[in-house]
Protein backbone atom coordinates (compact mmCIF):
# COMPACT_ATOMS: atom_id res chain seq x y z
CA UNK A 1 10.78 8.62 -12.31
CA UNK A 2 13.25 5.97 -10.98
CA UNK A 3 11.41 3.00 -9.36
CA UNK A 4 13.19 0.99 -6.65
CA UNK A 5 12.12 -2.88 -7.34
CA UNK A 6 14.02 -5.42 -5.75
CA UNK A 7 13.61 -9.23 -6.86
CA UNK A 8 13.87 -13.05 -5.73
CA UNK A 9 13.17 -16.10 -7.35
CA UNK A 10 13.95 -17.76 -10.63
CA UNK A 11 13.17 -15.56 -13.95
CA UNK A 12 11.12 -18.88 -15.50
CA UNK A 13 8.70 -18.78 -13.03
CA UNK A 14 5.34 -16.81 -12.98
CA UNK A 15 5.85 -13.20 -11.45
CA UNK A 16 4.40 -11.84 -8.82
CA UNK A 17 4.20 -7.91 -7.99
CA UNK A 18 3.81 -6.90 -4.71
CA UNK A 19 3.02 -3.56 -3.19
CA UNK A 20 2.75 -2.05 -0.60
CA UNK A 21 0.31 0.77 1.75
CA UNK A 22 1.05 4.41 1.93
CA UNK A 23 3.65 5.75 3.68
CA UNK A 24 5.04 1.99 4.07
CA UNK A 25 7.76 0.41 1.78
CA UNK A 26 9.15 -2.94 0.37
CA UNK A 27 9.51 -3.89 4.16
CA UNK A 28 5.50 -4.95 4.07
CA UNK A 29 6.90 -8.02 2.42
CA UNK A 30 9.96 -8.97 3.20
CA UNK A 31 9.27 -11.61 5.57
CA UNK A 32 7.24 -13.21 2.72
CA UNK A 33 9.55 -13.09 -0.02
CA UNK A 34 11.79 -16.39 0.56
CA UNK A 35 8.32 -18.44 0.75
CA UNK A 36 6.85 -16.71 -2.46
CA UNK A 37 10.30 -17.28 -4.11
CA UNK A 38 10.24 -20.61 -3.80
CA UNK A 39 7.01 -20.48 -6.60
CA UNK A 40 7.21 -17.42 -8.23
CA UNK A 41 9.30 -14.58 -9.69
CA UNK A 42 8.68 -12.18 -6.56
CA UNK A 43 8.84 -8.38 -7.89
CA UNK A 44 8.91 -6.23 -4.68
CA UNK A 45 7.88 -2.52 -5.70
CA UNK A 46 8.31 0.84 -3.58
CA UNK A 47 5.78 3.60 -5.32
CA UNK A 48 7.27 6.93 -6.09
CA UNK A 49 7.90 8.81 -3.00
CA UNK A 50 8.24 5.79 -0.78
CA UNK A 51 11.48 3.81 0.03
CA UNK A 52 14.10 3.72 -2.31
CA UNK A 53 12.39 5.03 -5.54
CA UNK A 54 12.36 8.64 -6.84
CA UNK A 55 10.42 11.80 -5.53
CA UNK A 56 7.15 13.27 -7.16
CA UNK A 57 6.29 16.27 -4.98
CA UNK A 58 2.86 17.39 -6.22
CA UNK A 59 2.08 14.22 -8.55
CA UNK A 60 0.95 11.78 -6.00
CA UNK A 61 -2.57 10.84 -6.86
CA UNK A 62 -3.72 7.22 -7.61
CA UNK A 63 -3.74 7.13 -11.10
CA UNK A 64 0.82 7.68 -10.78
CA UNK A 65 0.57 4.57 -8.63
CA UNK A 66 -1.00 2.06 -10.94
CA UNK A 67 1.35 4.18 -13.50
CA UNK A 68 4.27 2.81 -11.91
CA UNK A 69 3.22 -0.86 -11.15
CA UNK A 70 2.26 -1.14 -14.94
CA UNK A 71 5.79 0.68 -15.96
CA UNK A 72 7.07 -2.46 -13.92
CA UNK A 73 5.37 -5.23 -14.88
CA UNK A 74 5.98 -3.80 -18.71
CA UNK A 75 9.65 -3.70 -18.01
CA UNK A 76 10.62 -5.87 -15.15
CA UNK A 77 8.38 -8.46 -15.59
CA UNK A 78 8.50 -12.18 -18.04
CA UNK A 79 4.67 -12.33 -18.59
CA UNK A 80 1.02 -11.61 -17.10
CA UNK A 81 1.73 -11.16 -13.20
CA UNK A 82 -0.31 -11.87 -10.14
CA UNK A 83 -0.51 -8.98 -7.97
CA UNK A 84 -0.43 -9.07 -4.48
CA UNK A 85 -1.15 -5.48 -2.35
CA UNK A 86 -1.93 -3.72 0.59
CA UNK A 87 -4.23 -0.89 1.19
CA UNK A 88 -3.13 1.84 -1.52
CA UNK A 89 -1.30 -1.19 -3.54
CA UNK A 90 -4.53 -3.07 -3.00
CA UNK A 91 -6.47 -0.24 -4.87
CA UNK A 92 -3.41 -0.41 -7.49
CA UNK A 93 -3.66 -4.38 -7.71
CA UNK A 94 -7.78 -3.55 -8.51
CA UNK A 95 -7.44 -0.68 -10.92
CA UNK A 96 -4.73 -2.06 -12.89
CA UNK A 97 -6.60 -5.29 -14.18
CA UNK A 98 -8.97 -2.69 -15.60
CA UNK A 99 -6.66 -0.72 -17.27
CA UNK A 100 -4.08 -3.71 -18.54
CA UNK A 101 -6.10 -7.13 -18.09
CA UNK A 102 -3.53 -8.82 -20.30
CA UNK A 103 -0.82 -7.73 -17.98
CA UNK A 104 -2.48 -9.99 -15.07
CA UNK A 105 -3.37 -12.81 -14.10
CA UNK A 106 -5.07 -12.66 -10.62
CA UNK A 107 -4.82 -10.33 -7.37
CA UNK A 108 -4.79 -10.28 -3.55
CA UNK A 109 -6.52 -7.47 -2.44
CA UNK A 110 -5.82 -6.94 1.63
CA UNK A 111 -7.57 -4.00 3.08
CA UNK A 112 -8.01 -2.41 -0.43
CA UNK A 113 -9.16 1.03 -0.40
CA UNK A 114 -11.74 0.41 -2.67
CA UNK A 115 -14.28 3.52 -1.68
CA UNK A 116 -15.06 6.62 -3.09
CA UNK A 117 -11.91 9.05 -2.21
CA UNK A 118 -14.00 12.43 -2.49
CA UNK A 119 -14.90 14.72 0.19
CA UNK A 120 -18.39 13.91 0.27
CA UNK A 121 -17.43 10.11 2.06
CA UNK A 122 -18.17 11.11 5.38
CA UNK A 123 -16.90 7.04 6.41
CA UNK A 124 -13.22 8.20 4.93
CA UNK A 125 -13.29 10.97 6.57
CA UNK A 126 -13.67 10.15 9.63
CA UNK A 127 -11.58 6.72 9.92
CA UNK A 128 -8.85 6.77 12.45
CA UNK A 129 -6.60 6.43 9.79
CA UNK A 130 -7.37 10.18 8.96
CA UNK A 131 -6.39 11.58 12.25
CA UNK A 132 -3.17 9.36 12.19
CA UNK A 133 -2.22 10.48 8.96
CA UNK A 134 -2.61 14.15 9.76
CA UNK A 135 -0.16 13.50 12.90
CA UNK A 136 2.08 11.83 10.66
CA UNK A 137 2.32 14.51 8.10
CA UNK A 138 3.75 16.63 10.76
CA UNK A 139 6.24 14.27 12.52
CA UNK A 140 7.47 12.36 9.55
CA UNK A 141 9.67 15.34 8.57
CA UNK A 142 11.27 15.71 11.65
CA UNK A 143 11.66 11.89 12.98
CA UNK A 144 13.70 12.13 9.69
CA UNK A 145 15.52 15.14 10.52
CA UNK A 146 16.48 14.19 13.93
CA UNK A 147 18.32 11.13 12.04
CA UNK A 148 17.10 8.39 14.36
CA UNK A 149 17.60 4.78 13.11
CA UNK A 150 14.19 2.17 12.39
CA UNK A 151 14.73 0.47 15.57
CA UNK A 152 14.88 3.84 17.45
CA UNK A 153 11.56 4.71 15.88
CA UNK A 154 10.09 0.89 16.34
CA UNK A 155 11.30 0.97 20.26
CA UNK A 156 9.08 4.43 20.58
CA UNK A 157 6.32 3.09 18.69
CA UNK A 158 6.03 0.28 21.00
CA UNK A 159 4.10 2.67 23.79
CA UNK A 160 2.43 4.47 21.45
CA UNK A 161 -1.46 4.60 21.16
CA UNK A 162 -3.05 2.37 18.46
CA UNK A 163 -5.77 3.10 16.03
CA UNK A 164 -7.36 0.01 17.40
CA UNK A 165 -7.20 0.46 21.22
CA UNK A 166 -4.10 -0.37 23.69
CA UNK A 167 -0.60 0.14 22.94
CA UNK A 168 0.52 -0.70 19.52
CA UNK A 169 3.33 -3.14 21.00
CA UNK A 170 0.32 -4.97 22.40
CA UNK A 171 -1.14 -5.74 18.97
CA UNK A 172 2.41 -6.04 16.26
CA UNK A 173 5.11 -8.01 16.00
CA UNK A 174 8.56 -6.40 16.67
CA UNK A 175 9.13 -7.02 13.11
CA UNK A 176 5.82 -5.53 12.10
CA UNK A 177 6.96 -1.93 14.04
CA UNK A 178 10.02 -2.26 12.94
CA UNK A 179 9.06 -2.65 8.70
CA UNK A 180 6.71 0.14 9.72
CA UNK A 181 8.95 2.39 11.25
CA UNK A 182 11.21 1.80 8.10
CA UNK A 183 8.47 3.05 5.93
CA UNK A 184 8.46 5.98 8.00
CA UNK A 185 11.87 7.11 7.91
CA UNK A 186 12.08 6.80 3.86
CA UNK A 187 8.82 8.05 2.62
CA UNK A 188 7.77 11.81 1.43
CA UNK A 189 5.47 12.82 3.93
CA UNK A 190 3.54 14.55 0.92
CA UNK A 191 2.15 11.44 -0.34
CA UNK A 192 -0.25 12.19 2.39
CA UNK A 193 -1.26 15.62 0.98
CA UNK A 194 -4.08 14.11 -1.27
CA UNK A 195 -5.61 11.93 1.07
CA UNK A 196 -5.38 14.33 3.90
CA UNK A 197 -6.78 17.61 1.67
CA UNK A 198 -9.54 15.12 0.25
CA UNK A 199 -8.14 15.81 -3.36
CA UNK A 200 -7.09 12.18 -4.53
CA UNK A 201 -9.29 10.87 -7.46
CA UNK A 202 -10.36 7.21 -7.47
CA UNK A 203 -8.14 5.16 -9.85
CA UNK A 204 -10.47 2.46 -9.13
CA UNK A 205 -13.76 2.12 -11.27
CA UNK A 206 -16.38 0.75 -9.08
CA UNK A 207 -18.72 1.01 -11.68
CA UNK A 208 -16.42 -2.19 -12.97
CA UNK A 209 -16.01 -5.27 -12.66
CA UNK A 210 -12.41 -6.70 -12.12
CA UNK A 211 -11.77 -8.97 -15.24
CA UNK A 212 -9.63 -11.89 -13.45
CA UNK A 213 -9.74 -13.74 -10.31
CA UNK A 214 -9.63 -11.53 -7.26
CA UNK A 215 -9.15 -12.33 -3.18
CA UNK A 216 -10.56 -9.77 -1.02
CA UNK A 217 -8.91 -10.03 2.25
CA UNK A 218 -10.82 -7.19 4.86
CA UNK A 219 -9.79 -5.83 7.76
CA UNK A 220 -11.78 -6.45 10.74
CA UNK A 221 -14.84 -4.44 10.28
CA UNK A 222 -15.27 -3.40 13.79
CA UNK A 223 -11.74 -1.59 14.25
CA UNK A 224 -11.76 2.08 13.28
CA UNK A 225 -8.60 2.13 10.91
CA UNK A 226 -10.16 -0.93 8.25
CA UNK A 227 -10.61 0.74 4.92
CA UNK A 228 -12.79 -1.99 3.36
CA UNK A 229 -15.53 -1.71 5.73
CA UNK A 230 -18.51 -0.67 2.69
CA UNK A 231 -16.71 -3.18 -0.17
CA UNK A 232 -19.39 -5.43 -0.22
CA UNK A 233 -22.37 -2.25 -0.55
CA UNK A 234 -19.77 -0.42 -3.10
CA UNK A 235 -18.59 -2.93 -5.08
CA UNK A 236 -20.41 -5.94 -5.94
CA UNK A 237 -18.41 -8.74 -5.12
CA UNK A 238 -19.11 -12.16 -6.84
């Protein structure tokens, strides 16, 4: 598996991995990366089957993500990292600390999916993410196909119904649709397959405790598309 990880910063410094949601890329972070390099070693990662890095039809289940982030840090990285990720890399920046504690030394967790993935969580299955995803296993394939360019996608987006209510040009930043709409155009619309036929296993052991200092950073509860809206009744948080 070839992993795309692009870098900033000075190699003395303290790294810091981020990652990002599915079906999103290293554009999540961009427009962070010249502040964070000005402290750390920034390590920007795209998970298999998203940007630049390889394809895994078939092998996309939680567990290969925190694979590759520790395949990074264990190659790419000076010392114990902080981790910094959203959504699916927030459930890798929580698992991983479980699995490698000496390879970190803190995470951000932003909208971590943190729940049960099985079928029987009726609240997974029926966020508005769901629906969305099931659209976007069907279109992804062919927005790519029809070889339109991210700001093509990000202008179209820009009417388009959000998750939350309104339009989602009402609610992002042209730079937000237009990182997303990157994501899009570069990602494996398989890495949905899991999520979508209810077959991912947690990576995440809520039964545990993560072993170094952790930020939990949730969505707003009351919009239909935050994943971390049971943390604090599935995971103790202290």
């Amino acid at each position: 598996m070839t992993l795309n990880v692009e870098t900033a910063g000075d190699e003395s410094v303290q790294p810091l991995l981020l990652m990002h949601g599915i079906i999103s890329s290293r554009r999540t972070w961009q427009w962070l990366v010249p502040t964070l390099a000005e402290r750390f070693r920034v390590l920007l990662l795209e998970f298999r089957g998203h940007g630049r890095s390889g394809r895994a039809p078939g092998d996309y289940q939680p567990q290969r993500y925190v694979d590759d982030a520790i395949a990074v840090l264990e190659h790419a990285a000076s010392g114990p990292a902080l981790l910094m990720g959203h959504s699916l890399g927030g459930m890798t920046a929580a698992a991983l600390p479980q699995q490698r504690p000496e390879l970190v030394t803190a995470t951000v967790l932003v909208d971590p999916v943190l729940g049960s993935m099985e079928p029987d969580n009726e609240e997974l299955r029926t966020n508005a993410l769901i629906e969305a995803f099931g659209a976007l296993r069907v279109s992804l394939p062919e927005l790519q196909a029809a070889g339109l360019t991210a700001e093509q996608v990000a202008e179209a987006m820009a009417s388009m119904p959000s998750t939350s209510g309104g339009v989602m040009g009402d609610i992002l930043l042209p730079e937000s649709m237009l990182a997303i709409a990157g994501g899009f155009l570069q990602a494996d619309a398989s890495v949905l397959d899991p999520v979508l036929e209810a077959t991912a296993k947690n990576a995440f052991d809520r039964s545990r405790a993560i072993p170094v200092p952790t930020l939990l950073v949730t969505a707003d509860p009351s919009k239909p598309d935050a994943v971390t809206w049971t943390a604090s009744s599935i995971w103790p948080i202290s």
